[in-house]
C-alpha atoms as a PDB file:
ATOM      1  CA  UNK A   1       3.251  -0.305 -38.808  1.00  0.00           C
ATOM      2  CA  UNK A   2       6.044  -0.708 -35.852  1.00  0.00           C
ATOM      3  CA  UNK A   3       4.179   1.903 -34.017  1.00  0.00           C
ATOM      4  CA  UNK A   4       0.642  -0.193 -34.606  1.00  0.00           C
ATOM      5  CA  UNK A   5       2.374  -3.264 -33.718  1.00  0.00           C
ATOM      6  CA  UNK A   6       3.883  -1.498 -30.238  1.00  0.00           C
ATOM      7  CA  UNK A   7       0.419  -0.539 -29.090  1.00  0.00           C
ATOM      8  CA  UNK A   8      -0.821  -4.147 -29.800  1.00  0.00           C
ATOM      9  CA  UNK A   9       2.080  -5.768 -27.803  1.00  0.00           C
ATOM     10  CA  UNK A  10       1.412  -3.082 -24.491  1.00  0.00           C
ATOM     11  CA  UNK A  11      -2.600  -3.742 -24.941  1.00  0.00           C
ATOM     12  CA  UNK A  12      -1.798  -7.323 -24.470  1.00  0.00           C
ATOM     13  CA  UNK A  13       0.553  -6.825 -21.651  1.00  0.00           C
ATOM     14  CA  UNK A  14      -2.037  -4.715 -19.757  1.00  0.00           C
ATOM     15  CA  UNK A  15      -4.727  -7.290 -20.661  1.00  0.00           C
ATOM     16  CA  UNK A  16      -2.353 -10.040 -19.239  1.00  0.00           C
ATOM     17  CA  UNK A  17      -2.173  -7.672 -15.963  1.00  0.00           C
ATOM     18  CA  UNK A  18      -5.734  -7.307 -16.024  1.00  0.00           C
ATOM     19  CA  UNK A  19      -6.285 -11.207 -16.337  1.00  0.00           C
ATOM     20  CA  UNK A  20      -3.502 -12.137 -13.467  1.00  0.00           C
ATOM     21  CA  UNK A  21      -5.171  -9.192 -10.961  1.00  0.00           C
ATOM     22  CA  UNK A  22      -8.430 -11.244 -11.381  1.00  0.00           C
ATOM     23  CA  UNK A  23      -6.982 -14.701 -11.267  1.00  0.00           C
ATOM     24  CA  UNK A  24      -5.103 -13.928  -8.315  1.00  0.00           C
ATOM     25  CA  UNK A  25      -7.820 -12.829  -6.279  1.00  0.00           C
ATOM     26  CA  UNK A  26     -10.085 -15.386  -6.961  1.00  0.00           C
ATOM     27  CA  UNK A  27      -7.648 -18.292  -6.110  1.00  0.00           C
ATOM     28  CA  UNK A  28      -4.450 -16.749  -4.655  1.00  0.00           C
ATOM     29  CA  UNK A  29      -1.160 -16.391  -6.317  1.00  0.00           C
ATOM     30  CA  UNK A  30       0.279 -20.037  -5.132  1.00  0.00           C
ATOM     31  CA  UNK A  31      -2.506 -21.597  -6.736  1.00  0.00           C
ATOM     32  CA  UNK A  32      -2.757 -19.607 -10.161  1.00  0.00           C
ATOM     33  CA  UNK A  33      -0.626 -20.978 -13.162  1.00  0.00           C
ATOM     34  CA  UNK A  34      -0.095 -19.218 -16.250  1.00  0.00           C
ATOM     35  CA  UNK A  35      -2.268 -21.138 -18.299  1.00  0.00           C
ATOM     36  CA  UNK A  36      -5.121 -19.947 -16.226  1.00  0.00           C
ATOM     37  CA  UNK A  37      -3.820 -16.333 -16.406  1.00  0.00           C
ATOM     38  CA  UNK A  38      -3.501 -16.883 -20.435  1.00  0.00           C
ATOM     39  CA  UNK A  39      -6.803 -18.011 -20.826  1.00  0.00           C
ATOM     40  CA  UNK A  40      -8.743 -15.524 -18.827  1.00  0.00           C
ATOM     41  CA  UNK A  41      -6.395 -13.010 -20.755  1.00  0.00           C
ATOM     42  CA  UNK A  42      -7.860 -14.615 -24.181  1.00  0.00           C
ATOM     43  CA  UNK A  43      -4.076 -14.853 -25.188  1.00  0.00           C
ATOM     44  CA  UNK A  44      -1.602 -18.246 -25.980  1.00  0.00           C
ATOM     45  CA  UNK A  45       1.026 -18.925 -22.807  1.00  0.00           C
ATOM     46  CA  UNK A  46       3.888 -18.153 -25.289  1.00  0.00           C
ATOM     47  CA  UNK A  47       2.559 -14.651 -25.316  1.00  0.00           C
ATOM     48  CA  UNK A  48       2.573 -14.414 -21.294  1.00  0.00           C
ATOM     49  CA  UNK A  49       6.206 -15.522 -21.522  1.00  0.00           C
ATOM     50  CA  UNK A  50       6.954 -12.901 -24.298  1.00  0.00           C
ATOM     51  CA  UNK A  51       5.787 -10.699 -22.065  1.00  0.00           C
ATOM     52  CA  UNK A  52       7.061 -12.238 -18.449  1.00  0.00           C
ATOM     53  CA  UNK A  53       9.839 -14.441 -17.716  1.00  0.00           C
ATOM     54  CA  UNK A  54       8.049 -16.581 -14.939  1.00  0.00           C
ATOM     55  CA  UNK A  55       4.861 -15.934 -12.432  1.00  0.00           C
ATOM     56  CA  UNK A  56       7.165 -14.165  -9.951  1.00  0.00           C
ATOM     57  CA  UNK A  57       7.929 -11.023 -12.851  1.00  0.00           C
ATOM     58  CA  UNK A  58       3.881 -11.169 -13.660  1.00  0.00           C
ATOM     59  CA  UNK A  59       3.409 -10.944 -10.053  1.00  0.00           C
ATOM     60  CA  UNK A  60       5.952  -7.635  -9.522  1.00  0.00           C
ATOM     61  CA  UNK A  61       4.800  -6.135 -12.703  1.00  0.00           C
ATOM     62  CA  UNK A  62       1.118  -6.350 -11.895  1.00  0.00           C
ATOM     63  CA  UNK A  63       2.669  -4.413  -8.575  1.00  0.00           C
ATOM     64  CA  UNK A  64       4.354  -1.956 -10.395  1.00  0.00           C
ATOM     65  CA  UNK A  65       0.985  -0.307 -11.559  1.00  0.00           C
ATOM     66  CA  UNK A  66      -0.222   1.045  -8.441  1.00  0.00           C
ATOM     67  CA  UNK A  67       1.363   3.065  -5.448  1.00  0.00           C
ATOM     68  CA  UNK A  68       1.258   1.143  -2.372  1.00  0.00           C
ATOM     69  CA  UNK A  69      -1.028   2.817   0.046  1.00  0.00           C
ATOM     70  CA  UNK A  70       2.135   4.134   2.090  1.00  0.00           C
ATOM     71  CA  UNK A  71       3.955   4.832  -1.204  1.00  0.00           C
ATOM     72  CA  UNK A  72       1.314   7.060  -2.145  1.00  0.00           C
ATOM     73  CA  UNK A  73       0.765   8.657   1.166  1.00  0.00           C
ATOM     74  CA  UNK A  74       4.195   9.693   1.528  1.00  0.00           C
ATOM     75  CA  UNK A  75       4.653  10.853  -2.315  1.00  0.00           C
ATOM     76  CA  UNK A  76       1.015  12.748  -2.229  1.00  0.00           C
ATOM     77  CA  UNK A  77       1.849  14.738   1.386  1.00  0.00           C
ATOM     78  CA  UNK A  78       3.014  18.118   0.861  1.00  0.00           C
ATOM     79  CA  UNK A  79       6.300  17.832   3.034  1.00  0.00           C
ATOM     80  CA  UNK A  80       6.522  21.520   4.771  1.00  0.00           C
ATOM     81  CA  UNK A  81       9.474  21.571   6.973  1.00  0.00           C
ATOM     82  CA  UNK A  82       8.292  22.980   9.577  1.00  0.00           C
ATOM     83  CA  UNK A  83       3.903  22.282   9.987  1.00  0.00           C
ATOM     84  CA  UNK A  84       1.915  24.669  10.974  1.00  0.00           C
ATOM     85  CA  UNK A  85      -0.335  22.227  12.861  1.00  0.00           C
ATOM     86  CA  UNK A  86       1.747  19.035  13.239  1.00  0.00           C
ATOM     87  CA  UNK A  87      -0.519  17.251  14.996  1.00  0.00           C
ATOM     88  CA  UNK A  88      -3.206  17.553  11.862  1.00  0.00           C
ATOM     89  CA  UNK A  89      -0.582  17.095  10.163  1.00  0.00           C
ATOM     90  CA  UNK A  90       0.215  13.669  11.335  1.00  0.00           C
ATOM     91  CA  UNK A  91      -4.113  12.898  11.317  1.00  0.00           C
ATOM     92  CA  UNK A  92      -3.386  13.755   7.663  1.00  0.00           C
ATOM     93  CA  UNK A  93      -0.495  11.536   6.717  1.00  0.00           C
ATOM     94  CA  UNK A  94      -2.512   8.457   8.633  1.00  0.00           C
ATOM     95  CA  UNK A  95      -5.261   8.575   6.734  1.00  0.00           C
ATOM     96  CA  UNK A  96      -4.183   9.152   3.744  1.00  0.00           C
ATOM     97  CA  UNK A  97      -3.815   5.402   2.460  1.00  0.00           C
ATOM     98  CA  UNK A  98      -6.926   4.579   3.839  1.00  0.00           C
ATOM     99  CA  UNK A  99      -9.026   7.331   1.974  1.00  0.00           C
ATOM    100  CA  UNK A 100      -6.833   6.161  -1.398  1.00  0.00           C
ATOM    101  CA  UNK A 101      -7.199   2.472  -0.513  1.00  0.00           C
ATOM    102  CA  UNK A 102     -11.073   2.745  -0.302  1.00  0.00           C
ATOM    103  CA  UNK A 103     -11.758   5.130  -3.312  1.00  0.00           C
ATOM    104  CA  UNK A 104      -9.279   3.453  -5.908  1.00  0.00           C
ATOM    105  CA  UNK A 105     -10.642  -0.225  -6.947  1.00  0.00           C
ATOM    106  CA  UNK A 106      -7.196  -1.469  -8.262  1.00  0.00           C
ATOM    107  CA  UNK A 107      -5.098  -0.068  -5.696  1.00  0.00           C
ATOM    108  CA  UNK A 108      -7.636  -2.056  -3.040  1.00  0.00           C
ATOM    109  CA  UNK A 109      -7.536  -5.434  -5.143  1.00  0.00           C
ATOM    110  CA  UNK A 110      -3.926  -5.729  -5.696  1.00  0.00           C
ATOM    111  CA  UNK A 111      -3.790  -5.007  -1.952  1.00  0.00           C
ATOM    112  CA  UNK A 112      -5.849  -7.338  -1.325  1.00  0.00           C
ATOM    113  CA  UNK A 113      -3.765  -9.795  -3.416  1.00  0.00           C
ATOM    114  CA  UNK A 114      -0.195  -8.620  -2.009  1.00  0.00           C
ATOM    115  CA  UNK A 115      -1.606  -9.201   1.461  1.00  0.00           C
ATOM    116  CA  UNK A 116      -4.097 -11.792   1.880  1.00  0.00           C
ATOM    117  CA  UNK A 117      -3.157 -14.321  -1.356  1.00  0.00           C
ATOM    118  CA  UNK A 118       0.317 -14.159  -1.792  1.00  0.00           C
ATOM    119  CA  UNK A 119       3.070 -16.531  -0.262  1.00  0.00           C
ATOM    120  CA  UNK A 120       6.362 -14.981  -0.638  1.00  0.00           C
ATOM    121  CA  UNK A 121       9.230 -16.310  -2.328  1.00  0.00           C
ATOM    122  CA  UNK A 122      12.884 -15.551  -3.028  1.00  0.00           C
ATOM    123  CA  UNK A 123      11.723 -14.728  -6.354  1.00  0.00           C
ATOM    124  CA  UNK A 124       9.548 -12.449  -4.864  1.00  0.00           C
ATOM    125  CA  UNK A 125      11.918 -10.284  -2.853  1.00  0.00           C
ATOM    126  CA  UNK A 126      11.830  -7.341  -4.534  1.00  0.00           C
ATOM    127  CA  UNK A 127       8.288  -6.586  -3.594  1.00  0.00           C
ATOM    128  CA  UNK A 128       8.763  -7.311  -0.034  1.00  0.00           C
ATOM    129  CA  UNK A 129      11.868  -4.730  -0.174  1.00  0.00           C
ATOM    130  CA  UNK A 130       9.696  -2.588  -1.988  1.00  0.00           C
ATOM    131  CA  UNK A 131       7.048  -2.437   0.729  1.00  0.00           C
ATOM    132  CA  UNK A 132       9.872  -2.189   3.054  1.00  0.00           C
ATOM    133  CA  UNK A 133      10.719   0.720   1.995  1.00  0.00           C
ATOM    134  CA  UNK A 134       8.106   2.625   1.440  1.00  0.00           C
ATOM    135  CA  UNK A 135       7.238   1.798   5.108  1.00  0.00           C
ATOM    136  CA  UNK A 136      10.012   3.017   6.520  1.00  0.00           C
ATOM    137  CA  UNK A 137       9.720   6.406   4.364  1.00  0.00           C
ATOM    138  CA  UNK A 138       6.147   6.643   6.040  1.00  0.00           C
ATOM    139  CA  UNK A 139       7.216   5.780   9.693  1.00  0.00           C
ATOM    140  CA  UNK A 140      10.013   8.549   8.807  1.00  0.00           C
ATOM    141  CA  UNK A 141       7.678  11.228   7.929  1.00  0.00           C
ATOM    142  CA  UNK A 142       5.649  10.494  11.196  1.00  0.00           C
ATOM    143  CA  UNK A 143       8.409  10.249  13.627  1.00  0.00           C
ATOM    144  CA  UNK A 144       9.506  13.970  11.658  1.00  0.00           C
ATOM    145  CA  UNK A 145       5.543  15.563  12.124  1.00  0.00           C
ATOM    146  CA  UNK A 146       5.352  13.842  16.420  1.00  0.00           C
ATOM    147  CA  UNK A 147       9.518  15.840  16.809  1.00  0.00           C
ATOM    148  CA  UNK A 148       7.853  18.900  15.865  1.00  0.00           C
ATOM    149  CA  UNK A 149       5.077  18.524  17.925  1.00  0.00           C
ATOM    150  CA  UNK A 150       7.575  17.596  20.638  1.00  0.00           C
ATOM    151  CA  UNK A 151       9.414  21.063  20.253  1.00  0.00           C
ATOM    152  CA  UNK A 152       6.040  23.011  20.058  1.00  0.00           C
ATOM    153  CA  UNK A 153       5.068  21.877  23.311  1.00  0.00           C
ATOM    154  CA  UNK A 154       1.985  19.954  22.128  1.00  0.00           C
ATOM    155  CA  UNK A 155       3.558  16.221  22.941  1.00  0.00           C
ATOM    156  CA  UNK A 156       5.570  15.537  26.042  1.00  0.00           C
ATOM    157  CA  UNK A 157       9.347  16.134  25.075  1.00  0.00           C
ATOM    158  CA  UNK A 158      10.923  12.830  26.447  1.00  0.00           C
ATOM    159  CA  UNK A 159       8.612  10.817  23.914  1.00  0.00           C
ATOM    160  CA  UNK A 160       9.943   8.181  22.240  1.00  0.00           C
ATOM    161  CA  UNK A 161       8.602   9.589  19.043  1.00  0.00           C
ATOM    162  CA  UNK A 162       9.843   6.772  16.723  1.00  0.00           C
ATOM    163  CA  UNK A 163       8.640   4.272  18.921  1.00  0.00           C
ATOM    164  CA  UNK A 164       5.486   5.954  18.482  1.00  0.00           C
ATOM    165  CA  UNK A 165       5.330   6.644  14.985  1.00  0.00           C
ATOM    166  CA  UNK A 166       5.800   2.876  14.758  1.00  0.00           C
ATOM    167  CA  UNK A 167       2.738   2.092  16.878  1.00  0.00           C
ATOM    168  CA  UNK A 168       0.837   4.777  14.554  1.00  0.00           C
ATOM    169  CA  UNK A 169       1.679   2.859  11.129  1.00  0.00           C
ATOM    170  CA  UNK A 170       0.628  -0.638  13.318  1.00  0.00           C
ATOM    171  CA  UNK A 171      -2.512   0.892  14.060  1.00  0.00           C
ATOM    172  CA  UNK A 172      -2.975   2.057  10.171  1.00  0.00           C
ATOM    173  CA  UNK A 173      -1.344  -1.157   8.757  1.00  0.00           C
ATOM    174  CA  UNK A 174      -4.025  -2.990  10.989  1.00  0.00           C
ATOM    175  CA  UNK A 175      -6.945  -1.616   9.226  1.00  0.00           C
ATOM    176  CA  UNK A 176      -5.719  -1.762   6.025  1.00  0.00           C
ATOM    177  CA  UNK A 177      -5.647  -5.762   6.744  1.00  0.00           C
ATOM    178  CA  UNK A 178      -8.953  -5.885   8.170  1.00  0.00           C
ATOM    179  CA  UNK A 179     -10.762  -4.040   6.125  1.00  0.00           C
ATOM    180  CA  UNK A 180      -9.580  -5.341   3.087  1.00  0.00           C
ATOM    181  CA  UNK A 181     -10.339  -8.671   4.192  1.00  0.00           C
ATOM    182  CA  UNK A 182     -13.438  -7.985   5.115  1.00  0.00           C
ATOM    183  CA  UNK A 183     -14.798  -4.760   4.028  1.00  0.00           C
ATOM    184  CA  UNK A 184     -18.315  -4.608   5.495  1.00  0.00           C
ATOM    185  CA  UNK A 185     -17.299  -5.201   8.618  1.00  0.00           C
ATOM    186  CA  UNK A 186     -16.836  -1.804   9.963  1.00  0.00           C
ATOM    187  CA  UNK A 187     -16.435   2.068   7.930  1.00  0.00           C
ATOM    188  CA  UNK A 188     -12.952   2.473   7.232  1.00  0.00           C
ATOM    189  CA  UNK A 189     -12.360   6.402   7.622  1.00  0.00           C
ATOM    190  CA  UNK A 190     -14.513   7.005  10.584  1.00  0.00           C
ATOM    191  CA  UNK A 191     -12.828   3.919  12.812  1.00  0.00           C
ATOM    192  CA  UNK A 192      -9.661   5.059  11.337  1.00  0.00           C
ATOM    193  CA  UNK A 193     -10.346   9.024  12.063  1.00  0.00           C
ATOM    194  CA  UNK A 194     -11.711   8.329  15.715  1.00  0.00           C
ATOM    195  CA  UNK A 195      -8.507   5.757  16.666  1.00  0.00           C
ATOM    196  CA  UNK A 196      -5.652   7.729  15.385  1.00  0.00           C
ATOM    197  CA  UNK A 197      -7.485  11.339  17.266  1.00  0.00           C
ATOM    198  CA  UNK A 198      -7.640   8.848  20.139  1.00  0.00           C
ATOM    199  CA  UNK A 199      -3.980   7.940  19.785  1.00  0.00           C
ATOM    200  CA  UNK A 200      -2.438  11.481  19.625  1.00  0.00           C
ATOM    201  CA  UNK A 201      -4.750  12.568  22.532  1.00  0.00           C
ATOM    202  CA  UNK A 202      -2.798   9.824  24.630  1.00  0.00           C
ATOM    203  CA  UNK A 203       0.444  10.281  23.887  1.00  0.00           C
ATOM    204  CA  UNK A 204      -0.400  14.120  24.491  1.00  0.00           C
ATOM    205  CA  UNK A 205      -1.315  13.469  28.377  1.00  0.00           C
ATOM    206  CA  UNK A 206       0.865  10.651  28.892  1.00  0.00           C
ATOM    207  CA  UNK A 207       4.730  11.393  30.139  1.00  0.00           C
ATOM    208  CA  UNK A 208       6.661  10.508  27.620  1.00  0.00           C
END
């Protein structure tokens, strides 16, 4: 019976989730109260706050059941020490949260939500440090896959290759935003492919 009753309380958490993803994106997070969340859910408010202390905790833990497009870019990447190809391996790493971002459906509308209907709070701190993080572990990884290129001869060897790397994630941060917002407007993975082969070509004939 305690069992029964544990798998009835996490179905109605993740149908609470469900409701608060779909609320959120239809009117932004600002905007959404927890009555709204509740009845879209087809649950009683007292049950959202058994389940969540306030908006803000809904808010992270509807976060906390997806890797962010860096997060999962980083965590998926096979992290050789020393490439083979660093170059490809850096096309690799770019576009990998674009190719997850446009095949997984949650991943793209909580996305969606974190970036384009949410106005952070204090309460809310812990996902900005979250995405924080998980930006700087990407930037990391490419700054690591442009030194090696650097030391194979295939970049110029005074590049600034953080500086760089930085510009790489803007360019890939960039699309995520604008495609998200507006997906038809261009294909995703071809733009992406055909700016970030465009990118390494420059910094491979400029000097440094």
């Amino acid at each position: 019976m305690a069992r029964r009753t544990k798998e009835d309380a996490l179905a109605t958490r993740h149908r609470i989730l469900d409701a608060a993803e779909q609320v959120f994106e239809s009117q932004g997070v600002a905007r959404t109260s927890l009555q709204q969340v509740a009845a879209t859910a087809g649950v009683t408010r007292g049950a959202i706050y058994w389940h969540f202390k306030d908006k803000a905790e809904l808010f992270s833990a509807m976060m906390d059941r997806v890797l962010l497009p860096c997060e999962w870019a980083v965590d998926d990447a096979e992290l050789i020490e020393e490439e083979a190809d660093p170059l490809a391996a850096v096309i690799a790493l770019a576009l990998a949260p674009l190719e997850q971002l446009s095949t997984d459906e949650r991943l793209r509308r909580v996305f969606m939500i974190a970036m384009h209907f949410t106005e952070y709070t204090d309460e809310m701190s812990q996902v900005l440090t979250r995405c924080d993080e998980s930006v700087g572990r990407y930037i990391a990884e490419i700054d690591r896959l442009l030194r090696q290129a650097m030391r194979r001869g295939l970049l110029p060897a005074n590049l600034d290759s953080r500086a760089q790397a930085t510009a790489l994630f803007a360019m890939v941060d960039g699309l995520m935003h604008n495609w998200t917002r507006r997906p038809t407007a261009f294909a995703l993975l071809p733009v992406a492919r055909n700016g970030v082969q465009s990118f390494l070509r420059g910094l491979a004939q400029s000097t440094g």
